[in-house]
N, C-alpha and C. Protein backbone atom coordinates (compact mmCIF):
# COMPACT_ATOMS: atom_id res chain seq x y z
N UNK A 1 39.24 -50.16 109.17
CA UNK A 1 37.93 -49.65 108.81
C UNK A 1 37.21 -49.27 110.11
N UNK A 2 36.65 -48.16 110.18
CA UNK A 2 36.32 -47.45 111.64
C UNK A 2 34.59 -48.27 111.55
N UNK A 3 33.96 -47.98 112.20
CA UNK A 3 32.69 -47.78 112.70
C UNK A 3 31.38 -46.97 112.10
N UNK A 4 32.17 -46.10 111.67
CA UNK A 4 31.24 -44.80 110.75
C UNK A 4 31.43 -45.34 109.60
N UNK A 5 32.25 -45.78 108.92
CA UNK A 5 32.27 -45.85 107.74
C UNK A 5 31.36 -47.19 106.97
N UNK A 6 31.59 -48.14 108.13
CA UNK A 6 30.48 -49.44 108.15
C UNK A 6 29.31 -48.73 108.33
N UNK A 7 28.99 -48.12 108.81
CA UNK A 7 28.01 -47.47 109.18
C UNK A 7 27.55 -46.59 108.33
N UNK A 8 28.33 -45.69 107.65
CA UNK A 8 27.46 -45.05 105.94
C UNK A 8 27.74 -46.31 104.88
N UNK A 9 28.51 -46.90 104.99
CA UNK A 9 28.12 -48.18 103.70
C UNK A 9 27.17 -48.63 103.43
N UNK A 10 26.81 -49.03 105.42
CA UNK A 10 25.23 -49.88 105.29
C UNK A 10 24.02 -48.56 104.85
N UNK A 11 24.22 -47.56 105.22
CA UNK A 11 23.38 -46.42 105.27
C UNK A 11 22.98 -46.49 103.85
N UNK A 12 24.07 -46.32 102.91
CA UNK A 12 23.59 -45.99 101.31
C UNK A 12 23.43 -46.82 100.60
N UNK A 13 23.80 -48.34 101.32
CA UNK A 13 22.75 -49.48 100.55
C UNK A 13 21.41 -49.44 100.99
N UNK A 14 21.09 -49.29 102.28
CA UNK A 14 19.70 -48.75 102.50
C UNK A 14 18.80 -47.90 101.40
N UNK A 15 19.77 -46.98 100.87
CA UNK A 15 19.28 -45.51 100.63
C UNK A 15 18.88 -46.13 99.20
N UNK A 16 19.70 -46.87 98.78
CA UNK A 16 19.43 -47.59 97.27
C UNK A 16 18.18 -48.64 97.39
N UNK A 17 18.16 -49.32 97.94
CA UNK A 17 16.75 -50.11 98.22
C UNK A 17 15.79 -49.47 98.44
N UNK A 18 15.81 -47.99 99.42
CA UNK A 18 15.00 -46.79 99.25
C UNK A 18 14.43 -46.17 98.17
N UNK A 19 15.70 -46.05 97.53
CA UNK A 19 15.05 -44.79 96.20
C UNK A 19 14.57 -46.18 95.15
N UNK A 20 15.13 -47.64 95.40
CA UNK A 20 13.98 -48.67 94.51
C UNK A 20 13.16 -48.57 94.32
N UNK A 21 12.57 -48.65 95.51
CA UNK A 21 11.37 -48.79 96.20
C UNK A 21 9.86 -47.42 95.83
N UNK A 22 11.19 -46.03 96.21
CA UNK A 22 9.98 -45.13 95.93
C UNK A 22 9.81 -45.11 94.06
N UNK A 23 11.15 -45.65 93.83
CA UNK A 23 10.81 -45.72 91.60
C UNK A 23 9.42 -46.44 91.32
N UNK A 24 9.63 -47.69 91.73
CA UNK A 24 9.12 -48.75 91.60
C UNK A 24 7.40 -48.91 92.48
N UNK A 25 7.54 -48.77 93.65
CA UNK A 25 6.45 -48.91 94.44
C UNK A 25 4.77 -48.92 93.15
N UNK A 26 4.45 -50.35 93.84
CA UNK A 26 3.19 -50.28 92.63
C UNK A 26 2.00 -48.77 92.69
N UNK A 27 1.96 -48.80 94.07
CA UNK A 27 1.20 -47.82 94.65
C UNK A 27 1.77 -46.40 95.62
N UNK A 28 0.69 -45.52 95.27
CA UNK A 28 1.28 -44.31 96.54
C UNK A 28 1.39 -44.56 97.81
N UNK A 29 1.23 -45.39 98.49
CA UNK A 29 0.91 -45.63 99.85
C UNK A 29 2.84 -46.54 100.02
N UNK A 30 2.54 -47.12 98.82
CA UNK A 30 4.37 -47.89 98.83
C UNK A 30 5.56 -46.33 98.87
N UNK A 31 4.70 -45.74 98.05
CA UNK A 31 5.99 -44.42 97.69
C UNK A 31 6.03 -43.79 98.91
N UNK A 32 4.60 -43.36 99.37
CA UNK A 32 5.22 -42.63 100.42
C UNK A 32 5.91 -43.28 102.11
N UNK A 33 5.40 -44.64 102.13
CA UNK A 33 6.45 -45.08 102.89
C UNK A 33 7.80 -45.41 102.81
N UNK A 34 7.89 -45.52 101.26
CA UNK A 34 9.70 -45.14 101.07
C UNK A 34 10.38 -43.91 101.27
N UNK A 35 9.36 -42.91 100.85
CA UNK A 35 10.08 -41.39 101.17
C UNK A 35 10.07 -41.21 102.45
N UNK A 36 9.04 -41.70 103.73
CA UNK A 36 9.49 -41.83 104.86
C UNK A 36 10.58 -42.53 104.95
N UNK A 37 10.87 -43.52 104.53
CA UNK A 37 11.94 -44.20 105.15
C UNK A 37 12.95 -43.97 104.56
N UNK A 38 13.49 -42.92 103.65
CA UNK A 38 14.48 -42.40 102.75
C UNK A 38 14.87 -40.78 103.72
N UNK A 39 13.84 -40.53 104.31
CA UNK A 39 14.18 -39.52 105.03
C UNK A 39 15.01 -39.85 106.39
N UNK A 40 14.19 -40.67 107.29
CA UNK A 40 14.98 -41.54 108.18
C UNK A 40 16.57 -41.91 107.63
N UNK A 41 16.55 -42.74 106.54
CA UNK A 41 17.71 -42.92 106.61
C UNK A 41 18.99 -41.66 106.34
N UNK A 42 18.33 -40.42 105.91
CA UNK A 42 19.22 -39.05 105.77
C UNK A 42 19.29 -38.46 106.65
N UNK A 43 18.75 -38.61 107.77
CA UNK A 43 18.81 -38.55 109.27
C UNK A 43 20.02 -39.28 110.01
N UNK A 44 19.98 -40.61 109.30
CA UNK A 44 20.98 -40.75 110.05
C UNK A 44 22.09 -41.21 109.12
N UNK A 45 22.25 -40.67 108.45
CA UNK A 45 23.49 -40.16 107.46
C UNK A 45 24.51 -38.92 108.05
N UNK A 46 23.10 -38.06 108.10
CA UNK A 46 23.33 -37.10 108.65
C UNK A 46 24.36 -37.15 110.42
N UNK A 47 23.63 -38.23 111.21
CA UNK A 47 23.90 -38.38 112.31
C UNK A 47 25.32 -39.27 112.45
N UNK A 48 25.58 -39.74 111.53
CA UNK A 48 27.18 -40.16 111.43
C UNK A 48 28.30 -39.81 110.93
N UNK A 49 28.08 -38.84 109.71
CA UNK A 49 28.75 -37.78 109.24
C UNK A 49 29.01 -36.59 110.38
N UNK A 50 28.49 -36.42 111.34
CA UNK A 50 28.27 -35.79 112.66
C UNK A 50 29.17 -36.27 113.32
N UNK A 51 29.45 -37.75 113.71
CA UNK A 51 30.04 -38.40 114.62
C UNK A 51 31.06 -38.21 114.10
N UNK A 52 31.08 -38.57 112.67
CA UNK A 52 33.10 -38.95 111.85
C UNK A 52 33.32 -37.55 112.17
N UNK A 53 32.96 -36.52 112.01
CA UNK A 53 33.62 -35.06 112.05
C UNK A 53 33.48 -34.56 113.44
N UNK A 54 33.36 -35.47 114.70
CA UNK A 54 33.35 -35.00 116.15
C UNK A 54 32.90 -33.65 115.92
N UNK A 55 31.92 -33.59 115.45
CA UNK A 55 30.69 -32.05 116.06
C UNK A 55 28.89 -32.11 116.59
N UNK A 56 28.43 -31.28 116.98
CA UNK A 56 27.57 -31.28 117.39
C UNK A 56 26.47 -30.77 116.39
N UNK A 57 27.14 -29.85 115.51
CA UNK A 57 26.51 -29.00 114.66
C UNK A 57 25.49 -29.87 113.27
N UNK A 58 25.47 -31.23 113.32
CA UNK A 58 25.12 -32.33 112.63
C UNK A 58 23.62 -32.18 113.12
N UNK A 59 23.50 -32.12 114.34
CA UNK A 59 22.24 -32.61 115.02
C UNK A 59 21.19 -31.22 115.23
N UNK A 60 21.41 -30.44 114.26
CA UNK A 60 20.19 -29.27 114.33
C UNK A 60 19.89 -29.35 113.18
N UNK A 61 20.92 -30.06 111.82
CA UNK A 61 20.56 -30.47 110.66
C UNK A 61 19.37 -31.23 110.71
N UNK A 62 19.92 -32.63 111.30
CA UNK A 62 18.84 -33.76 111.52
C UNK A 62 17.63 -33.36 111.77
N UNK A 63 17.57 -32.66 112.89
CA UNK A 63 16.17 -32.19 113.40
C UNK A 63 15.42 -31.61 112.75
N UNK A 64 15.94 -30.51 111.42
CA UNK A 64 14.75 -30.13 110.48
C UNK A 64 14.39 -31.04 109.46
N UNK A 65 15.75 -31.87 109.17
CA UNK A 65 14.78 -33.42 108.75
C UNK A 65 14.10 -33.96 108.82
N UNK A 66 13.96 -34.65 110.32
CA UNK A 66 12.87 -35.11 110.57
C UNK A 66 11.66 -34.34 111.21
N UNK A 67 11.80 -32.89 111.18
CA UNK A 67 10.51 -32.28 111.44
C UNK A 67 10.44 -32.36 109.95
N UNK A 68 10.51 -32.08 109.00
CA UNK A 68 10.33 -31.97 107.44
C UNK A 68 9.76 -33.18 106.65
N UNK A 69 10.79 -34.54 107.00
CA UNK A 69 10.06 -35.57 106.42
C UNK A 69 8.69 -35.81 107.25
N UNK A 70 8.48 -35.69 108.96
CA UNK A 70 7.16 -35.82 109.31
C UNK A 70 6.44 -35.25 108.51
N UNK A 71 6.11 -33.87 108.29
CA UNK A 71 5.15 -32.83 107.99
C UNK A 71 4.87 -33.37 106.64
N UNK A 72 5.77 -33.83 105.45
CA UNK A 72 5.53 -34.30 104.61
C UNK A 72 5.41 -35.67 104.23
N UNK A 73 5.34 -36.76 105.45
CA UNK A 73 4.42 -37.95 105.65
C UNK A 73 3.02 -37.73 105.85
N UNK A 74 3.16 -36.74 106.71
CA UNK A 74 1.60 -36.52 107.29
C UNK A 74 0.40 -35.80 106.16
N UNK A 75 1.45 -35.20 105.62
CA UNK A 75 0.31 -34.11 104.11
C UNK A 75 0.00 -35.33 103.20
N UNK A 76 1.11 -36.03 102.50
CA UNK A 76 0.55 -37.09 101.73
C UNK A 76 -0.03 -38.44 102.38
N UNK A 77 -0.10 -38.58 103.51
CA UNK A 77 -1.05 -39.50 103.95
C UNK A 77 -2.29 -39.18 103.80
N UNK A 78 -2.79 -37.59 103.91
CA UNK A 78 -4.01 -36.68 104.25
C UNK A 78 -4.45 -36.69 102.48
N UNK A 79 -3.59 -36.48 101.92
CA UNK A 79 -3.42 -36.49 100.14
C UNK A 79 -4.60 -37.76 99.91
N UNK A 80 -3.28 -38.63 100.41
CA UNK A 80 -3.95 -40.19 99.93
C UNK A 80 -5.48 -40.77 100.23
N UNK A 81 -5.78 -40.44 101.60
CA UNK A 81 -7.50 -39.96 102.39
C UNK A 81 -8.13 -39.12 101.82
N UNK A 82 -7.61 -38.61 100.80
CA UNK A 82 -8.91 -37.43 100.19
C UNK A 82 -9.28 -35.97 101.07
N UNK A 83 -8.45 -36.26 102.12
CA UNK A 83 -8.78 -34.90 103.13
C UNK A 83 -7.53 -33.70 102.19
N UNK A 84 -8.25 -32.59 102.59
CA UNK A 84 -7.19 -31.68 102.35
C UNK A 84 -5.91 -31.60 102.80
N UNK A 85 -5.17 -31.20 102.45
CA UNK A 85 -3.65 -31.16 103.44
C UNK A 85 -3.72 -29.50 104.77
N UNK A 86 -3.07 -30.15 105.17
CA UNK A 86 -3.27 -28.71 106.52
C UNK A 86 -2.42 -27.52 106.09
N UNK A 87 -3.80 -26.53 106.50
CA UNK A 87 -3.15 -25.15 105.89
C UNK A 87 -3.39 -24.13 106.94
């Protein structure tokens, strides 16, 4: 058993306690810190599926991930404050 593969096992039990979490979460403030942290962890899904297939081409994926899950932490935080979202 390699390294990567321990390594997406633990990833998609994460990902399942994740998507619990955003089902379940009593409140929005719970959801959207699961969808942050559901994004993170597809980041680095992403970033080991990268490694098992020795390429580089993994890591320009990632990066619109996490520019993507930011931008959409930051709108529903602004959501949740009653401020408008940025336009």
């Amino acid at each position: 058993m390699t390294a990567t593969t321990v390594a997406l096992a633990m990833l998609v039990a994460a990902m399942a306690l994740g998507l619990a979490r955003l089902i379940r979460g009593p409140h929005l403030g719970d959801r959207i810190v699961a969808g942050d942290t559901i994004a993170l962890i597809v980041i680095n899904l992403v970033a080991a599926l990268g490694v098992r297939a020795d390429t580089r081409l993994y890591a320009d994926v990632a990066a619109v991930i996490a520019i993507l899950g930011f931008i959409g932490t930051v709108a529903a935080a602004r959501y949740l404050r009653g401020r408008p979202p940025l336009a």
